[in-house]
Protein backbone atom coordinates (compact mmCIF):
# COMPACT_ATOMS: atom_id res chain seq x y z
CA UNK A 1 45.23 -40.61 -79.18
CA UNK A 2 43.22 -37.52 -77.88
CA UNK A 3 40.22 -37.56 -76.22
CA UNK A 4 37.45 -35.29 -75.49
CA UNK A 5 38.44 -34.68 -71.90
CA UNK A 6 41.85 -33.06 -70.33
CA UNK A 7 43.87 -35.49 -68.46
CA UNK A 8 47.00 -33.43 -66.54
CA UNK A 9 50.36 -34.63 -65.35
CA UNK A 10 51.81 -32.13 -62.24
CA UNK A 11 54.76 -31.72 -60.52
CA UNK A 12 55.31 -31.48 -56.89
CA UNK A 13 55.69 -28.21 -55.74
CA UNK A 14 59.52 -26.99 -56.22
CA UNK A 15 61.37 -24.08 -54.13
CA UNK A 16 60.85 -22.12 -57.05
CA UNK A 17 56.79 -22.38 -56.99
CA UNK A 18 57.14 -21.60 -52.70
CA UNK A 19 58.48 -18.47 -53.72
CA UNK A 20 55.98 -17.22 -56.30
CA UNK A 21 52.98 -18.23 -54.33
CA UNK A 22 53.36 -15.37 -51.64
CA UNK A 23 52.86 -13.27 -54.86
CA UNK A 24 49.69 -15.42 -55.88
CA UNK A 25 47.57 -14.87 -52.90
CA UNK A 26 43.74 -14.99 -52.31
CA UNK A 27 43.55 -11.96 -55.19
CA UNK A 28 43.64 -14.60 -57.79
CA UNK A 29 41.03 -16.40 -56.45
CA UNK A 30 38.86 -13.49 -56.38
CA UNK A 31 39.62 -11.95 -59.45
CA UNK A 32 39.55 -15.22 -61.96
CA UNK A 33 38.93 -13.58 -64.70
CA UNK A 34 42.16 -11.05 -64.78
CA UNK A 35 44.29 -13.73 -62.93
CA UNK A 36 44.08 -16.10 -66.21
CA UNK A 37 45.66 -13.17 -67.99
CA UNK A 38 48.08 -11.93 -65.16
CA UNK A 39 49.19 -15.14 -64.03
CA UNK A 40 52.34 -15.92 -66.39
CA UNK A 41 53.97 -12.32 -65.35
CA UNK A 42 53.36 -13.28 -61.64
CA UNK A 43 55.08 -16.02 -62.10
CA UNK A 44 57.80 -14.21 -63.51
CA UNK A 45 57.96 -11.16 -61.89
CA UNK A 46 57.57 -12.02 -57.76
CA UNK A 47 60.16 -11.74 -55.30
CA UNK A 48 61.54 -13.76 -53.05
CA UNK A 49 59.69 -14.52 -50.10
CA UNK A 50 61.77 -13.18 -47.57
CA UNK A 51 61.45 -9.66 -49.03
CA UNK A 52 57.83 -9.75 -48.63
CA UNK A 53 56.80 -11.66 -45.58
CA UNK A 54 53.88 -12.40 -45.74
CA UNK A 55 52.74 -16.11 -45.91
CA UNK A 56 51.56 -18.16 -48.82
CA UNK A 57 48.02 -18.19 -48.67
CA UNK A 58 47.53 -20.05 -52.35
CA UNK A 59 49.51 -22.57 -53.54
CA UNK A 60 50.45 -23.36 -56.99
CA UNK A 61 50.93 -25.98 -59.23
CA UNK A 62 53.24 -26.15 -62.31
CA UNK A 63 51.03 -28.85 -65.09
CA UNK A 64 51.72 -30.11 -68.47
CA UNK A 65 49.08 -31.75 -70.93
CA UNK A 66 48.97 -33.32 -74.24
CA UNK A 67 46.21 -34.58 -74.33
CA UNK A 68 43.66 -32.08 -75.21
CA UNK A 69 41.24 -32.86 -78.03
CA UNK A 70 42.11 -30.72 -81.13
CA UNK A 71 39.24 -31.08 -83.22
CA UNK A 72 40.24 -30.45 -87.75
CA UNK A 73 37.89 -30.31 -90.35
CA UNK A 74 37.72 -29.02 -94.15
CA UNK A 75 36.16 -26.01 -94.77
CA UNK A 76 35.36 -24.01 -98.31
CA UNK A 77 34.72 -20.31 -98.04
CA UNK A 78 31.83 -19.23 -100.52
CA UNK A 79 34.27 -16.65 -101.83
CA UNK A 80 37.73 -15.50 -101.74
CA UNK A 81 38.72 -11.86 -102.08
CA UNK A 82 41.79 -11.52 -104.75
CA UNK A 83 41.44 -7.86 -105.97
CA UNK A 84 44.81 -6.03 -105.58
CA UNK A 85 46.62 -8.83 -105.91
CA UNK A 86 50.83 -9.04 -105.34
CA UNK A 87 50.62 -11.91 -108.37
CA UNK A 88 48.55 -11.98 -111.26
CA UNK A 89 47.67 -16.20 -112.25
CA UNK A 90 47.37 -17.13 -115.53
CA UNK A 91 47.56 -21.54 -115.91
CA UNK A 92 45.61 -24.35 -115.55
CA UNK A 93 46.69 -27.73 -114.03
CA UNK A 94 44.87 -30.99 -113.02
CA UNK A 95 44.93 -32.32 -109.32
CA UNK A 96 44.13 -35.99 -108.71
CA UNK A 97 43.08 -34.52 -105.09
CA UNK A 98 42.07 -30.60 -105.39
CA UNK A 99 40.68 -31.21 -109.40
CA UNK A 100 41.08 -29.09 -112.17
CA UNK A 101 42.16 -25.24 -111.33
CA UNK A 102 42.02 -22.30 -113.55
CA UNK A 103 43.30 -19.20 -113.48
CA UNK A 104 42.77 -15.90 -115.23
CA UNK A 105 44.15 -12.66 -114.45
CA UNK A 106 42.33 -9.70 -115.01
CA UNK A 107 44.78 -6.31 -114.85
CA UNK A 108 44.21 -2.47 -115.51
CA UNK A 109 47.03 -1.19 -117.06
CA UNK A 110 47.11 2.70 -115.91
CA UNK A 111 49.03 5.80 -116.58
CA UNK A 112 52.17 6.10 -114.14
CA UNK A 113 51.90 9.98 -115.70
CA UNK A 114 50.66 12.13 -118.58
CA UNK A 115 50.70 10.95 -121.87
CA UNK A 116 52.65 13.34 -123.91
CA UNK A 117 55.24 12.10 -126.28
CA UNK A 118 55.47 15.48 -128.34
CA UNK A 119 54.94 16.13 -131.85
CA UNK A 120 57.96 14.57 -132.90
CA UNK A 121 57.39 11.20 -131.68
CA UNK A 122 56.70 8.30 -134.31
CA UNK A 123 54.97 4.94 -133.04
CA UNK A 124 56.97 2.04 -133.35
CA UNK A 125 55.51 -0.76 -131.28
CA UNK A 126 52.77 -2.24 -128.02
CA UNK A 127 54.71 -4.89 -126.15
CA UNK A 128 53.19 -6.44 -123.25
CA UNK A 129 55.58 -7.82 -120.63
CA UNK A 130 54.91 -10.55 -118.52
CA UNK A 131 57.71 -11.71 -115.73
CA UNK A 132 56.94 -14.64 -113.61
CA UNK A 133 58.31 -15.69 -109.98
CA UNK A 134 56.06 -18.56 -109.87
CA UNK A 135 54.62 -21.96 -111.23
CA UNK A 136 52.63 -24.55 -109.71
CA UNK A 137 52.26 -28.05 -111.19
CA UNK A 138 53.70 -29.93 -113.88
CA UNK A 139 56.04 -27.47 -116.13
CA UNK A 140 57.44 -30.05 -118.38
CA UNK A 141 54.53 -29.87 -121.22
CA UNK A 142 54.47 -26.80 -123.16
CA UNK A 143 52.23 -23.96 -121.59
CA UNK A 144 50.08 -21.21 -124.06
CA UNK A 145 48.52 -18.26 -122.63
CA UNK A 146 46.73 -15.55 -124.85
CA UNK A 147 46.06 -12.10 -124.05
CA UNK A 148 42.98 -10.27 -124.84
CA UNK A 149 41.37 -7.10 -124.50
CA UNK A 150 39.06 -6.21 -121.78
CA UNK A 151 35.70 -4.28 -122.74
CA UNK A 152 34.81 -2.89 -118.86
CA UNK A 153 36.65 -0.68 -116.63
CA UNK A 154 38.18 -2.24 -113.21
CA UNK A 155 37.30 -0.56 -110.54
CA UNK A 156 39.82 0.05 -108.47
CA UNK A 157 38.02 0.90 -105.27
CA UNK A 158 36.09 -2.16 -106.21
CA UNK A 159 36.60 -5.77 -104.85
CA UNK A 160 36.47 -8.38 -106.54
CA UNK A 161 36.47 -12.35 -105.93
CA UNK A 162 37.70 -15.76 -106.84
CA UNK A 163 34.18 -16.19 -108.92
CA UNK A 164 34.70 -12.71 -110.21
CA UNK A 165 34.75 -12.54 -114.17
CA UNK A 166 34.28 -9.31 -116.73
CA UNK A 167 33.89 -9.09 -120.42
CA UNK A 168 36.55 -9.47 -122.46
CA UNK A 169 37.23 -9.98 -126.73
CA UNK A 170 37.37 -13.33 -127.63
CA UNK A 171 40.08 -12.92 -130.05
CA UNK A 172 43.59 -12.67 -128.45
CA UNK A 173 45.28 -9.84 -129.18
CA UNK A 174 48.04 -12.16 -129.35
CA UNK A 175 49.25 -15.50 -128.24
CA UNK A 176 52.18 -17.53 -127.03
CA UNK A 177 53.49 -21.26 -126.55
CA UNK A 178 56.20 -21.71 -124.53
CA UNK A 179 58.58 -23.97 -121.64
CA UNK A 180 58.03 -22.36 -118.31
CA UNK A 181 61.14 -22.44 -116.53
CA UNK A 182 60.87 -23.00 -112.43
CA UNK A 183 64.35 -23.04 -111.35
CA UNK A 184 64.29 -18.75 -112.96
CA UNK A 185 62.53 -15.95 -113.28
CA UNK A 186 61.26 -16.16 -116.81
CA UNK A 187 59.71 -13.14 -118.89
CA UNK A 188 56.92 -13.70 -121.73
CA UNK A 189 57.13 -10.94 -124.50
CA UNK A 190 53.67 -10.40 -125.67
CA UNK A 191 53.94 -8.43 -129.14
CA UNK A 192 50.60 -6.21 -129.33
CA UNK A 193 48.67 -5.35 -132.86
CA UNK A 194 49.97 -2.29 -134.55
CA UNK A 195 46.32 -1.25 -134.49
CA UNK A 196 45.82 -0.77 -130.44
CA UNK A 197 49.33 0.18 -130.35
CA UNK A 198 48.75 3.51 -132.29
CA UNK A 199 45.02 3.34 -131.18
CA UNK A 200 46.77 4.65 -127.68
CA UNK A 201 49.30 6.02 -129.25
CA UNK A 202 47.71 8.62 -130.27
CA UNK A 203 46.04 9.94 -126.80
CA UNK A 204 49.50 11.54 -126.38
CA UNK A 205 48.56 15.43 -125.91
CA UNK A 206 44.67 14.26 -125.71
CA UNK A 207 42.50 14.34 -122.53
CA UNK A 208 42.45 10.54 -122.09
CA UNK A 209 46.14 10.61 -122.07
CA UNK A 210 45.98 12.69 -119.07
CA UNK A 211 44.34 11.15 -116.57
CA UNK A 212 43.77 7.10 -115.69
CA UNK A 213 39.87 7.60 -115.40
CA UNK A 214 39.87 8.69 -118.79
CA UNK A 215 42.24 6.57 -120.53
CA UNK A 216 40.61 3.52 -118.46
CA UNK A 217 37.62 4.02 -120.57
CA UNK A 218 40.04 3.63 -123.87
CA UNK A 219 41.75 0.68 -122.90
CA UNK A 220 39.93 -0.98 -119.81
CA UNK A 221 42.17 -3.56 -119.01
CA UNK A 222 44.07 -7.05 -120.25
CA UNK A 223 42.97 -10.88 -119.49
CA UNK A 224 45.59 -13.30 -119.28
CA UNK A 225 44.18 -16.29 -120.02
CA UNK A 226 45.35 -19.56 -120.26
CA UNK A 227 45.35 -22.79 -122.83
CA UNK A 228 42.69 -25.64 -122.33
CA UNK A 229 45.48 -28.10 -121.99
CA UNK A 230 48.09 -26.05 -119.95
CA UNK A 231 49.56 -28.32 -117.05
CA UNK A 232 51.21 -25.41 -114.61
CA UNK A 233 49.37 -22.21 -113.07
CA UNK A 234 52.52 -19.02 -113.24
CA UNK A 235 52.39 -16.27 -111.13
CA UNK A 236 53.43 -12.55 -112.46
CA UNK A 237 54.28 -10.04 -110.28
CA UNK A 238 52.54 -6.59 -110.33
CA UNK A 239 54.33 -4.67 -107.83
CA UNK A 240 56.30 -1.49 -109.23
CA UNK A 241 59.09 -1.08 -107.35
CA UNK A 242 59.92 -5.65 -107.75
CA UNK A 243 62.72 -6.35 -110.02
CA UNK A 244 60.85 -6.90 -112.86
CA UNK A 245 56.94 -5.57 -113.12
CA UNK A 246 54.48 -6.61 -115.57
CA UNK A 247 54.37 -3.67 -117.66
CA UNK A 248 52.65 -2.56 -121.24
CA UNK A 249 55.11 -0.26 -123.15
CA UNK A 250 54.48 2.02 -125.93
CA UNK A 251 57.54 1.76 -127.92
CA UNK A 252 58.52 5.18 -129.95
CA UNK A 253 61.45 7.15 -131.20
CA UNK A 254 61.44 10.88 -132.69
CA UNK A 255 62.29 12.20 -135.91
CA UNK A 256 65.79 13.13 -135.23
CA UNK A 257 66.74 9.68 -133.50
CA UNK A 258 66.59 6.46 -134.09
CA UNK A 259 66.57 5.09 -130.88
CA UNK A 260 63.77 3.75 -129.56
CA UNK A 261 62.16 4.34 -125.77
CA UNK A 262 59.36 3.00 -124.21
CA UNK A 263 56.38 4.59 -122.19
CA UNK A 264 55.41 2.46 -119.76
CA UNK A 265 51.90 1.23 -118.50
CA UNK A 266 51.83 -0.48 -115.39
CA UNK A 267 49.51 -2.45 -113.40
CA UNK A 268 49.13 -0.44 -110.51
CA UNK A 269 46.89 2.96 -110.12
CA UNK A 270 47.27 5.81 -107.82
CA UNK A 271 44.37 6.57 -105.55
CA UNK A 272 43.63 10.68 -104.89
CA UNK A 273 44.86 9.27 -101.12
CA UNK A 274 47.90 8.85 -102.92
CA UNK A 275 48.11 4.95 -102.21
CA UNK A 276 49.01 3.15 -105.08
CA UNK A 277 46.83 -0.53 -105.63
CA UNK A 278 47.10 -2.99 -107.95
CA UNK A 279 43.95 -2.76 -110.27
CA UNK A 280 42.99 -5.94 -111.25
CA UNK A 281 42.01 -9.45 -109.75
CA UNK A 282 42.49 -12.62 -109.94
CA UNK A 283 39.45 -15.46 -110.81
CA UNK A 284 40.48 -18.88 -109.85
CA UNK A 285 37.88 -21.90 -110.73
CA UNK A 286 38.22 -25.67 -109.93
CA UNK A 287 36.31 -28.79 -111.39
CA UNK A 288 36.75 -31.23 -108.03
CA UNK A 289 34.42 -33.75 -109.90
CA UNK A 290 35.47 -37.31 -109.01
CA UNK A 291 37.85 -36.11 -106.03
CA UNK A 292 37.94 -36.22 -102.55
CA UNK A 293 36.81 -32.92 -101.71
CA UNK A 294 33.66 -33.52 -104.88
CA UNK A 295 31.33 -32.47 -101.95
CA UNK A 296 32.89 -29.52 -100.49
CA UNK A 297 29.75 -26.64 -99.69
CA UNK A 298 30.39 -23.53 -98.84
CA UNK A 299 30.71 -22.99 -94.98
CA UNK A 300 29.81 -26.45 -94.30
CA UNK A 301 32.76 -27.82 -92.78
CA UNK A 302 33.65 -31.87 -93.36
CA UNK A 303 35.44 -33.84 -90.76
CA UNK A 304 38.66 -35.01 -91.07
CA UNK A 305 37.39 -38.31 -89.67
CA UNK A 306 35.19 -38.23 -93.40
CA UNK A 307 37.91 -37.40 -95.39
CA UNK A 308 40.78 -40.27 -94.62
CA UNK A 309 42.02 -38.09 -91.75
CA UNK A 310 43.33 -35.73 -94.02
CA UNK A 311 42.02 -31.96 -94.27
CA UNK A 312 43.23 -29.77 -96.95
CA UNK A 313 43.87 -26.23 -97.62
CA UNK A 314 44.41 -24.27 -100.93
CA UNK A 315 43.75 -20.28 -100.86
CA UNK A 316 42.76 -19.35 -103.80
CA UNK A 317 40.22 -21.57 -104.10
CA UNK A 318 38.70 -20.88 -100.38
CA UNK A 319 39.94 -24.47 -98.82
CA UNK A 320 41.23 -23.98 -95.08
CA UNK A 321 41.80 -26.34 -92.80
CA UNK A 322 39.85 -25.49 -89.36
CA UNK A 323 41.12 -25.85 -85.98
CA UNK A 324 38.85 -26.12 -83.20
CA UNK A 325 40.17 -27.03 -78.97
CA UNK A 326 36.82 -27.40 -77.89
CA UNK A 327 37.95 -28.02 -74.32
CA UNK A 328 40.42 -25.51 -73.66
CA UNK A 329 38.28 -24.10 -70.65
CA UNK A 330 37.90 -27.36 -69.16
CA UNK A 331 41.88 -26.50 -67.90
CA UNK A 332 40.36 -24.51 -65.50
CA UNK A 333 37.74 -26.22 -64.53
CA UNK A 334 39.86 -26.47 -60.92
CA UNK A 335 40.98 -22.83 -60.28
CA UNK A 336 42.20 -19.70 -62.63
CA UNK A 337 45.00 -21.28 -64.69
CA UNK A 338 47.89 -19.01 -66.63
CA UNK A 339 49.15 -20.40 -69.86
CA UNK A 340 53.08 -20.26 -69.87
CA UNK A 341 53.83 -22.04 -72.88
CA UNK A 342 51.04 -23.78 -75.50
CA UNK A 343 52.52 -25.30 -79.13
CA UNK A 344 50.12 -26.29 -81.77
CA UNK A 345 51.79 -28.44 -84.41
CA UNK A 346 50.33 -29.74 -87.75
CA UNK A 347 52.22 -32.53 -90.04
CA UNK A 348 52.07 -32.14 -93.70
CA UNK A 349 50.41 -35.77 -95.41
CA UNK A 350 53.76 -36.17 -96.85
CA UNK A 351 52.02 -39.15 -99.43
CA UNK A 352 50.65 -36.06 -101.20
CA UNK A 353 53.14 -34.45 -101.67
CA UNK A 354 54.03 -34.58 -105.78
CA UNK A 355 56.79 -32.83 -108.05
CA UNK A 356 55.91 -29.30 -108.86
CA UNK A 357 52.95 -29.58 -105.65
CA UNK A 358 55.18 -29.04 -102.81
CA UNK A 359 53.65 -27.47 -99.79
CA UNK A 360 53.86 -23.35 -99.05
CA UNK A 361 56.85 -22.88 -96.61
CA UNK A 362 54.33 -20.21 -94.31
CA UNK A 363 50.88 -20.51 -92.72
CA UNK A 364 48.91 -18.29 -90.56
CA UNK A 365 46.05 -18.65 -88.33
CA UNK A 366 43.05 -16.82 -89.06
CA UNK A 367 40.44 -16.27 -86.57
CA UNK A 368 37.20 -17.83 -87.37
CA UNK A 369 33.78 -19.01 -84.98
CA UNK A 370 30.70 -20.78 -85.57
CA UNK A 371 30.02 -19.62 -88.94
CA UNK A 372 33.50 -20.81 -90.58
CA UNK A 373 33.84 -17.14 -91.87
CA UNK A 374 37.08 -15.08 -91.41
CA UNK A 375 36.58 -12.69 -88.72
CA UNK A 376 38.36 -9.01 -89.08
CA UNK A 377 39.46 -6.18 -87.57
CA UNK A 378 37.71 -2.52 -87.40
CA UNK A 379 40.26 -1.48 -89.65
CA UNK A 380 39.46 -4.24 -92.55
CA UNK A 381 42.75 -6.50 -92.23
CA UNK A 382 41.53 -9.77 -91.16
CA UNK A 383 41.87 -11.70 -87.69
CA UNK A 384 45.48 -13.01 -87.05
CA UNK A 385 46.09 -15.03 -84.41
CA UNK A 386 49.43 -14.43 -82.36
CA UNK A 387 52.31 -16.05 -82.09
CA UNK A 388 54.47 -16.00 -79.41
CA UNK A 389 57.66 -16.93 -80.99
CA UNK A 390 57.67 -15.00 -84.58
CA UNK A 391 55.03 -11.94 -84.13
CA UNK A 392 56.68 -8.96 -85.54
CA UNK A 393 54.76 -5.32 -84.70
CA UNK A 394 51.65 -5.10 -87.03
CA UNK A 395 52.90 -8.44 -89.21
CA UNK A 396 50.80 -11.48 -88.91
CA UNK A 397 52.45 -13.53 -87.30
CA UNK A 398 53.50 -16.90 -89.97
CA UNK A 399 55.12 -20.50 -88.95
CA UNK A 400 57.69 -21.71 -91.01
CA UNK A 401 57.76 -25.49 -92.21
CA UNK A 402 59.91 -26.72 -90.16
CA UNK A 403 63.17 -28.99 -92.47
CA UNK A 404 63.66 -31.46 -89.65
CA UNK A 405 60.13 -32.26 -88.28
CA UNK A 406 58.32 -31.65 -91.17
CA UNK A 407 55.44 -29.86 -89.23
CA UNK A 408 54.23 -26.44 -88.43
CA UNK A 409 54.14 -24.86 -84.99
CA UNK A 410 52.96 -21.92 -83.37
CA UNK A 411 53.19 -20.75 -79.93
CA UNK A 412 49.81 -19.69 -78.84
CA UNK A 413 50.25 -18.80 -75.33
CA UNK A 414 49.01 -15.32 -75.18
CA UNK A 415 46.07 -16.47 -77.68
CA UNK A 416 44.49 -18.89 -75.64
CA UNK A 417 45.10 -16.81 -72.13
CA UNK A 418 42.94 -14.06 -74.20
CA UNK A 419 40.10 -16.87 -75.03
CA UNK A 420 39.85 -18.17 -71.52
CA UNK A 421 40.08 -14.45 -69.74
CA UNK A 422 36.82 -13.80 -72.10
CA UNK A 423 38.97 -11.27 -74.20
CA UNK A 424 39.15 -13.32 -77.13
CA UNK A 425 35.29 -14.42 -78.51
CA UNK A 426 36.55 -16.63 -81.38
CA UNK A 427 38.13 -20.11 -79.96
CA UNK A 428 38.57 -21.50 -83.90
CA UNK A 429 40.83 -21.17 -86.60
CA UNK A 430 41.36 -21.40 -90.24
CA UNK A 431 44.99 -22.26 -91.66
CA UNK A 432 45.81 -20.25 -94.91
CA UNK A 433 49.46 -19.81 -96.56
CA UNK A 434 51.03 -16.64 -96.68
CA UNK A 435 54.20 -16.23 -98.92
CA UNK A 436 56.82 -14.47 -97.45
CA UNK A 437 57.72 -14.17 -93.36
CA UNK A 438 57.45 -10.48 -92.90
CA UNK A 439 54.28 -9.12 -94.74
CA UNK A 440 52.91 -5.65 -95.51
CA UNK A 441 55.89 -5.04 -97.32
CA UNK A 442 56.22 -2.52 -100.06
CA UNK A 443 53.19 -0.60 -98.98
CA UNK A 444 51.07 -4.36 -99.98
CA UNK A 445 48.22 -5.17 -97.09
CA UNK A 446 49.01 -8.82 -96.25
CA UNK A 447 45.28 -9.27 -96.98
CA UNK A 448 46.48 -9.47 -100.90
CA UNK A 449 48.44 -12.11 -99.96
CA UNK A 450 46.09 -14.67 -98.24
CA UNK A 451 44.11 -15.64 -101.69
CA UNK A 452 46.46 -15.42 -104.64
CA UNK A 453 47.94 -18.61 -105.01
CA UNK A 454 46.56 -21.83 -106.15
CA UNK A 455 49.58 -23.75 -103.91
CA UNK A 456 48.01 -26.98 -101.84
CA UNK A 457 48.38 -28.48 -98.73
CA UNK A 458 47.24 -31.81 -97.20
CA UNK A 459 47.46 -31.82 -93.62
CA UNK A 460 47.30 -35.52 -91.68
CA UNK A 461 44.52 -35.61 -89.03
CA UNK A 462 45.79 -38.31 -87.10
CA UNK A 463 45.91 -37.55 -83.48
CA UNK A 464 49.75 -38.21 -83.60
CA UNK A 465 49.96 -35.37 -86.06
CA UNK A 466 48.00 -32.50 -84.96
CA UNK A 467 48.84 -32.11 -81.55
CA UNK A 468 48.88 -28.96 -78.64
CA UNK A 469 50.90 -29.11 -76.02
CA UNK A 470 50.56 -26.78 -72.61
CA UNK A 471 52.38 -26.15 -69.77
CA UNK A 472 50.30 -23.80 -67.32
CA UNK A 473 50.46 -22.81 -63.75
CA UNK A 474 47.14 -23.13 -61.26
CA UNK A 475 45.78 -21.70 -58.62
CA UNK A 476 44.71 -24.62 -56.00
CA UNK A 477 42.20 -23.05 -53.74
């Protein structure tokens, strides 16, 4: 069990720690604060000492703990950013734990160039494609989602949030019932009215076929939304450039060929930077009436130790998990320490695990502090913390579930020598998912893809599952 105090186990002093303490001299002790930081590539980098000659004047001790308190509690965020999504959500399923989720998609369709079919183009059809890469929760019943017309324009310099909604026709411009099929990429032909077919149709060769400011204010966008009795949330990817897009295409041919081609829409819009975004968000509701998390506030955090030792995470929704090792600095409470090695590892509540609920295979730390917010960078991205073992140049750095132990780890070594040299001001964290292991690709900021999933996770709070693990060097004055 852990307790709210550090209890150490050490090692007598081997030939190998004689020969790094004539590196680790009476500096260190004057200089604790860079020593915590310096330490580990002392250790690492001294000679023997016979090449130096000088005599030890610190000696140093090689410790191990387990036993650190790791504090976890549940925490809701007041709102989650999902503009410029990589997915767009359309479902609705019901979750004896997390409650009822929703999800709507709300998606610009924009110009990928001019508008100009010539004058011998004829109309022949609006078809709105849908591909989907992902479901979540029971896809046995049939699913219906309708599509309807949006009366605003998305902003696409705009963001937008979880709660986020805009106006939209309550008629669907058309409608669909169908078997969602998990095992496959699946594609949902939506078959457009005639009317708003050669309503945009015939910009071609007009001013508000030219430009996407202009035709936004024709067509503002499309909602995806889905039937009151769907059972599965599905995910449709948005990123030109992906195997399969969602995409609006005009369908025409000319008057000297019957062969039809398509002009395509897509859901992305170029920025005069010359980035390309997706323009659209995603609004994600749930109804936790009657469940364990029925008193969730935002920012308040609740206690695993209220909650059945279990805390629980879902990111479109704004549930994280928060880590807290409220005596990490209490390691050095005898002398500057050096981290050389510290895992964190989480457990999964396998008991809640369900068919068609299975847990994301990647989580990331974010950095958080006292107010449960996610911290972020100058440059907008939010707060990663490091890990040793899988950090990849600007990537944040995600843990894999691991097949055999069925836990997460990260190596935090460098993250907690940076809290206790001062360098690092945030000492908590918030577990999210990410979905794939090497993010910002295709020009998407990994922000997009902390908050665009409605994919759950129960973690056990049981001191036998949540555990941290250091091995550090000390100074012994």
């Amino acid at each position: 069990m852990n307790h709210p105090s550090v209890s150490t186990s050490s090692k007598k002093t081997t030939t190998f720690q004689k020969r790094i303490t004539t590196c680790i001299t009476g500096w260190l002790v004057r200089n604790r604060a860079i020593g915590v930081v310096v330490l580990t590539t002392l250790l690492f980098s001294c000679d023997p000492p016979g090449n130096i000659g000088v005599t030890p004047l610190t000696p140093v001790e090689t410790l191990f703990t387990d036993t650190l308190t790791v504090r976890t509690s549940t925490v809701l965020a007041d709102s989650v950013r999902t503009s410029n999504p990589d997915i767009f959500l359309a479902g609705r399923y019901v979750d004896p734990l997390f409650g009822t989720i929703t999800a709507s998609s709300f998606i610009r369709m924009s110009l990928g160039f001019q508008l100009d079919l010539g004058t011998t183009a004829v109309y022949d059809s609006l078809v709105l494609y849908t591909p989907y890469n992902y479901t979540y929760g029971d896809t046995l019943p049939e699913q219906t989602l309708s599509v309807h017309r949006i009366r605003e324009v998305i902003d696409p310099l705009k963001n937008y949030y979880n709660n986020s909604t805009l106006t939209y026709d309550q008629t669907p411009l058309a409608a669909k019932t169908f078997q969602a099929r998990p095992q496959a990429d699946g594609t949902l032909r939506f078959k457009l009215p005639d009317d708003l077919g050669k309503e945009l149709f015939a910009l071609s060769g007009q001013t508000a076929g030219q430009t996407n400011a202009e035709f936004s204010k024709v067509l503002g966008g499309l909602a995806l939304i889905p039937g009151a009795k769907n059972t599965a949330v599905l995910g449709f990817p948005g990123i030109v450039g992906t195997n399969s897009p969602l995409s609006l295409r005009l369908w025409y041919h000319t008057t000297t060929d019957t062969i039809s081609t398509s002009f395509p829409l897509n859901a992305v819009v170029a920025l005069q930077s010359g980035a390309t975004i997706r323009a659209g968000f995603n609004r994600v509701t749930a109804d936790r009436s009657g469940t364990p998390l029925a008193a969730l506030k935002p920012l308040q955090p609740v206690p695993a130790s209220s909650t059945g030792e279990r805390t629980y995470v879902q990111d479109a929704l704004g549930i994280r998990t928060k880590i807290e090792i409220p005596y990490l600095k209490a390691l050095a409470k005898n002398g500057p320490i050096g981290i050389n090695r510290a895992e964190l590892s989480v457990k999964p509540d396998l008991t809640a695990v369900q068919p068609g609920l299975t847990p994301p295979s990647y989580l990331v730390l974010l950095e958080t502090n006292s107010t449960n917010q996610v911290q972020y960078k100058a440059n907008g991205f939010a707060s990663v913390a490091l890990n040793d073992s899988t950090s990849r140049g600007s990537d944040p750095p995600s843990v894999l579930l691991d097949s055999r132990y069925k836990n997460y780890t990260w190596n935090l070594a460098t993250h907690l020598n940076a809290i206790l040299a001062g360098s690092k001001t945030n000492e908590g964290f918030l577990v999210t998912p990410v979905y794939i292991q090497t993010l910002a690709q295709r020009g998407t900021l990994y922000d997009s893809q902390f908050n665009n999933r409605v994919s759950r996770l129960v973690l056990s709070g049981k001191p036998e599952d949540i555990k941290l693990i250091v091995f550090y060097t000390q100074a012994k004055e």
